[in-house]
C-alpha atoms as a PDB file:
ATOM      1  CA  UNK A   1     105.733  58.576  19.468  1.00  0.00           C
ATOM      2  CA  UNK A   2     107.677  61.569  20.501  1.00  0.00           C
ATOM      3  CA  UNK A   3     111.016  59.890  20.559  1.00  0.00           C
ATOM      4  CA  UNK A   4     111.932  60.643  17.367  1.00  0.00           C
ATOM      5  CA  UNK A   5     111.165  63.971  16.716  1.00  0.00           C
ATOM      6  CA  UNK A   6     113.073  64.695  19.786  1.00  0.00           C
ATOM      7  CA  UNK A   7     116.129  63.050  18.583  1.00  0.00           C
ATOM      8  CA  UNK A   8     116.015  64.443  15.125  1.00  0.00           C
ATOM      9  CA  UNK A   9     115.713  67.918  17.051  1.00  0.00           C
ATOM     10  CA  UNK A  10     118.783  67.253  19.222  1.00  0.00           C
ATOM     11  CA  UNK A  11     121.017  66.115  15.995  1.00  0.00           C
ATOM     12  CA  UNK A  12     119.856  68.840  14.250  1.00  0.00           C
ATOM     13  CA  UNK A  13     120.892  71.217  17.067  1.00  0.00           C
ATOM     14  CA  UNK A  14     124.293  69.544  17.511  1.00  0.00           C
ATOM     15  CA  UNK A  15     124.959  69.802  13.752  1.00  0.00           C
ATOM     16  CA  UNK A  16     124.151  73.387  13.562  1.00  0.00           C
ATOM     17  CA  UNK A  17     126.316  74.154  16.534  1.00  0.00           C
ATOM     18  CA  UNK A  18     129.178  72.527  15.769  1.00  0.00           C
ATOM     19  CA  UNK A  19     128.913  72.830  12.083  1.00  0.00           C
ATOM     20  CA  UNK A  20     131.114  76.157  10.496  1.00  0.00           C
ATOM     21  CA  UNK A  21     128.039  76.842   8.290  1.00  0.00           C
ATOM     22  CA  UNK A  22     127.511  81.071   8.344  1.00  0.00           C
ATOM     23  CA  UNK A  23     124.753  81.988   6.314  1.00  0.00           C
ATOM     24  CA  UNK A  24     125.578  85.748   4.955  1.00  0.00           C
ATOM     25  CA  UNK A  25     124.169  88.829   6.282  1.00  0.00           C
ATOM     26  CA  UNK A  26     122.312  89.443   2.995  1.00  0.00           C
ATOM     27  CA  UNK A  27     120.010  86.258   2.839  1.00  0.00           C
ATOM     28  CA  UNK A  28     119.241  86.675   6.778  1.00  0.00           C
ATOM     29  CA  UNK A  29     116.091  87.874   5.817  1.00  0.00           C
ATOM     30  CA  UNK A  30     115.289  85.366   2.922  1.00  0.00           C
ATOM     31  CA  UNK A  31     116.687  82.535   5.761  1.00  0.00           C
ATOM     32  CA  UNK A  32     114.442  83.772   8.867  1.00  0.00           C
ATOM     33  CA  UNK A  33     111.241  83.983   6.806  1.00  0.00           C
ATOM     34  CA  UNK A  34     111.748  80.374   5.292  1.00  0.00           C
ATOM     35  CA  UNK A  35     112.606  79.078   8.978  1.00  0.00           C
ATOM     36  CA  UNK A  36     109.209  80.678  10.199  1.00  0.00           C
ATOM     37  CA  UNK A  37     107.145  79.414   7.310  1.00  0.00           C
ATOM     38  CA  UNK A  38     108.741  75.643   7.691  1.00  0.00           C
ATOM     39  CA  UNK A  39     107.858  76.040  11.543  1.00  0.00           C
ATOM     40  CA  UNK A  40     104.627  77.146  10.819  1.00  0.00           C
ATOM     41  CA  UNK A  41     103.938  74.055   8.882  1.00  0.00           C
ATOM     42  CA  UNK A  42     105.856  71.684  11.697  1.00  0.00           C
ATOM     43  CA  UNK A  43     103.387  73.130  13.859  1.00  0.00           C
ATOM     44  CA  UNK A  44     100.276  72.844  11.496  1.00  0.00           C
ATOM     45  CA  UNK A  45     101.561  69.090  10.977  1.00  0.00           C
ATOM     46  CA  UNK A  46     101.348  68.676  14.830  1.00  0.00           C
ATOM     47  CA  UNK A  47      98.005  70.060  14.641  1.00  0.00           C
ATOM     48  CA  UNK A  48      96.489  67.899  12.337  1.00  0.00           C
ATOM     49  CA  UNK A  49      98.620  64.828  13.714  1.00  0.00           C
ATOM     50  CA  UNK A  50      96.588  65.412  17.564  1.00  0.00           C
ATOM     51  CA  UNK A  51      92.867  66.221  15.005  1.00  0.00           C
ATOM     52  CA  UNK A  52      93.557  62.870  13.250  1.00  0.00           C
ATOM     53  CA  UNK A  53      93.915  63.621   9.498  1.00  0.00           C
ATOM     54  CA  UNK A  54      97.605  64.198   8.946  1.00  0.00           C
ATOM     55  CA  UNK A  55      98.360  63.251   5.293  1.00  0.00           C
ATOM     56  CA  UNK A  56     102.325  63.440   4.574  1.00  0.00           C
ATOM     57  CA  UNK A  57     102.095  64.459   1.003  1.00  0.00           C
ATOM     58  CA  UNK A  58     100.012  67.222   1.651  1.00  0.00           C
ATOM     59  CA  UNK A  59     102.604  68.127   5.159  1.00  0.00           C
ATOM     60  CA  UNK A  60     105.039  68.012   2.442  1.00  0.00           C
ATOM     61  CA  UNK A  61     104.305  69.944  -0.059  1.00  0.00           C
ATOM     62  CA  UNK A  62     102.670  73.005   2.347  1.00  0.00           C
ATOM     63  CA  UNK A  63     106.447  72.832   3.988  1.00  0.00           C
ATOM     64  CA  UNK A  64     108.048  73.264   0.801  1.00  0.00           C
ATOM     65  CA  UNK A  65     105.805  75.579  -0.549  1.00  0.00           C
ATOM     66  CA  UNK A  66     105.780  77.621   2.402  1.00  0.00           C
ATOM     67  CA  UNK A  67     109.873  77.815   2.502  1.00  0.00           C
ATOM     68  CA  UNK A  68     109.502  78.662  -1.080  1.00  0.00           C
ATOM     69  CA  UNK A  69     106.481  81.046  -1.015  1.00  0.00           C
ATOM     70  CA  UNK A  70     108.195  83.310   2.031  1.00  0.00           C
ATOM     71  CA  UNK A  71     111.409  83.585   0.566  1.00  0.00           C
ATOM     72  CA  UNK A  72     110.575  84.439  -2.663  1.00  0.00           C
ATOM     73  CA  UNK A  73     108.272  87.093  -1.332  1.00  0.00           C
ATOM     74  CA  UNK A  74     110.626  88.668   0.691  1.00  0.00           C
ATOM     75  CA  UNK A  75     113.238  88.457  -2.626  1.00  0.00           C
ATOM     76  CA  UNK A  76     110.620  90.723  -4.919  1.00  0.00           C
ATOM     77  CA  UNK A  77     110.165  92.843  -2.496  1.00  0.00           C
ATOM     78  CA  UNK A  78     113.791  93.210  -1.928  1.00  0.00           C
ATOM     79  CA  UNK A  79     113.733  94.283  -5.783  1.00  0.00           C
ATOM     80  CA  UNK A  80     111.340  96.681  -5.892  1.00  0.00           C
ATOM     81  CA  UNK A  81     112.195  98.141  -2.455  1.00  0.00           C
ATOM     82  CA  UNK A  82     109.446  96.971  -0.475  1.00  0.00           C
ATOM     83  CA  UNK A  83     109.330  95.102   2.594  1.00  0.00           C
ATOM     84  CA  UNK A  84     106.741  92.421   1.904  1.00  0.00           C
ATOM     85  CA  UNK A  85     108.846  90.225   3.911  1.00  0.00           C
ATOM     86  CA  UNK A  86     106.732  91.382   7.286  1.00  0.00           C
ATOM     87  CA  UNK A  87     103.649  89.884   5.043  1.00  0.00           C
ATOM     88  CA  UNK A  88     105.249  86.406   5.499  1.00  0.00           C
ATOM     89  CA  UNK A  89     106.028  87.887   8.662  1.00  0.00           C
ATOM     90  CA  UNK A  90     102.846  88.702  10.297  1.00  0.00           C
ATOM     91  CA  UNK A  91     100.957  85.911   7.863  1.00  0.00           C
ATOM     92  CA  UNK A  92     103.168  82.590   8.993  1.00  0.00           C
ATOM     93  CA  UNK A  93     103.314  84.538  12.539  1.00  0.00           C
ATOM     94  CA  UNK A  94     100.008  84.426  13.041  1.00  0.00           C
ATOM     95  CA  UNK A  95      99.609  80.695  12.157  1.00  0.00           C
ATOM     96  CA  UNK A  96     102.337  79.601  13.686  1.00  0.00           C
ATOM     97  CA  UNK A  97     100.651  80.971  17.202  1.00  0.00           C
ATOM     98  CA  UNK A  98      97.327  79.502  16.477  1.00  0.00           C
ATOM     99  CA  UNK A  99      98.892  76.812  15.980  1.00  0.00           C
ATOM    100  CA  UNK A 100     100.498  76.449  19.283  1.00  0.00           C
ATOM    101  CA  UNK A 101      98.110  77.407  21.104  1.00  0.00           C
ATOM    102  CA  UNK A 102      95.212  74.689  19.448  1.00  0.00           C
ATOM    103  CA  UNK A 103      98.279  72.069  20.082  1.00  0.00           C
ATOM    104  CA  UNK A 104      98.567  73.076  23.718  1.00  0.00           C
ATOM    105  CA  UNK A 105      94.538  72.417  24.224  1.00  0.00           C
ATOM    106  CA  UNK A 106      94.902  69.634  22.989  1.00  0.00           C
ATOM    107  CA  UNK A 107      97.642  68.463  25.207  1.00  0.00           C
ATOM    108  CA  UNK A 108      95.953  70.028  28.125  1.00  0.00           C
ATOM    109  CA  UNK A 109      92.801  68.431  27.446  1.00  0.00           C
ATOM    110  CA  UNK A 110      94.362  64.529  27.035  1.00  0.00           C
ATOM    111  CA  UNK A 111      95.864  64.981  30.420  1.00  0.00           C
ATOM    112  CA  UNK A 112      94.329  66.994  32.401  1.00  0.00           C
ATOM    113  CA  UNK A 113      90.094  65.355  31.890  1.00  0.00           C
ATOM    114  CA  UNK A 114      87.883  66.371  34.698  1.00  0.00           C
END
């Protein structure tokens, strides 16, 4: 069950390693908010996988629309001089570490039943 994700995560952190992709110093921000709203959904994904009602399209589509949602937030308020960016910040944040924690009762609780 866990084999693959594993081994996608291992090629994917070879690739990035090795790979002379930079991303530029002025989409950093647009970049970091997209990678925490796609981890918050990886995470939410997890979540429902353990609950038993993961449905792909709907994974799908809250990953895309989270990557998309985050950065363009933090690109308006790059235009108007704002930095709504911590919204997606603090929002996805928060999520993501409710998230994780609800995951790791869930572990605990399979293996560890009194």
């Amino acid at each position: 069950m866990w084999l693959l994700p594993v081994f996608g995560l291992i090629i994917g952190l070879f690739i990035g390693f090795v790979s002379p992709f930079s991303i530029p110093v002025d989409y950093t921000k647009y970049f970091s908010v997209a990678i925490l709203g796609a981890l918050d959904s990886v995470m939410g994904g997890i979540r429902s996988y353990q609950e038993d009602h993961f449905d792909s399209t709907i994974f799908l589509s809250g990953f895309i629309v989270n990557i998309i949602m985050a950065s363009l937030l933090a690109f308006i308020g790059d235009r108007i001089g704002v930095d709504l960016y911590l919204a997606a910040v603090v929002a996805f944040g928060t999520r993501l570490f409710q998230n994780i924690s609800i995951v790791r009762r869930h572990i605990i609780n399979r293996y560890h039943k009194t």
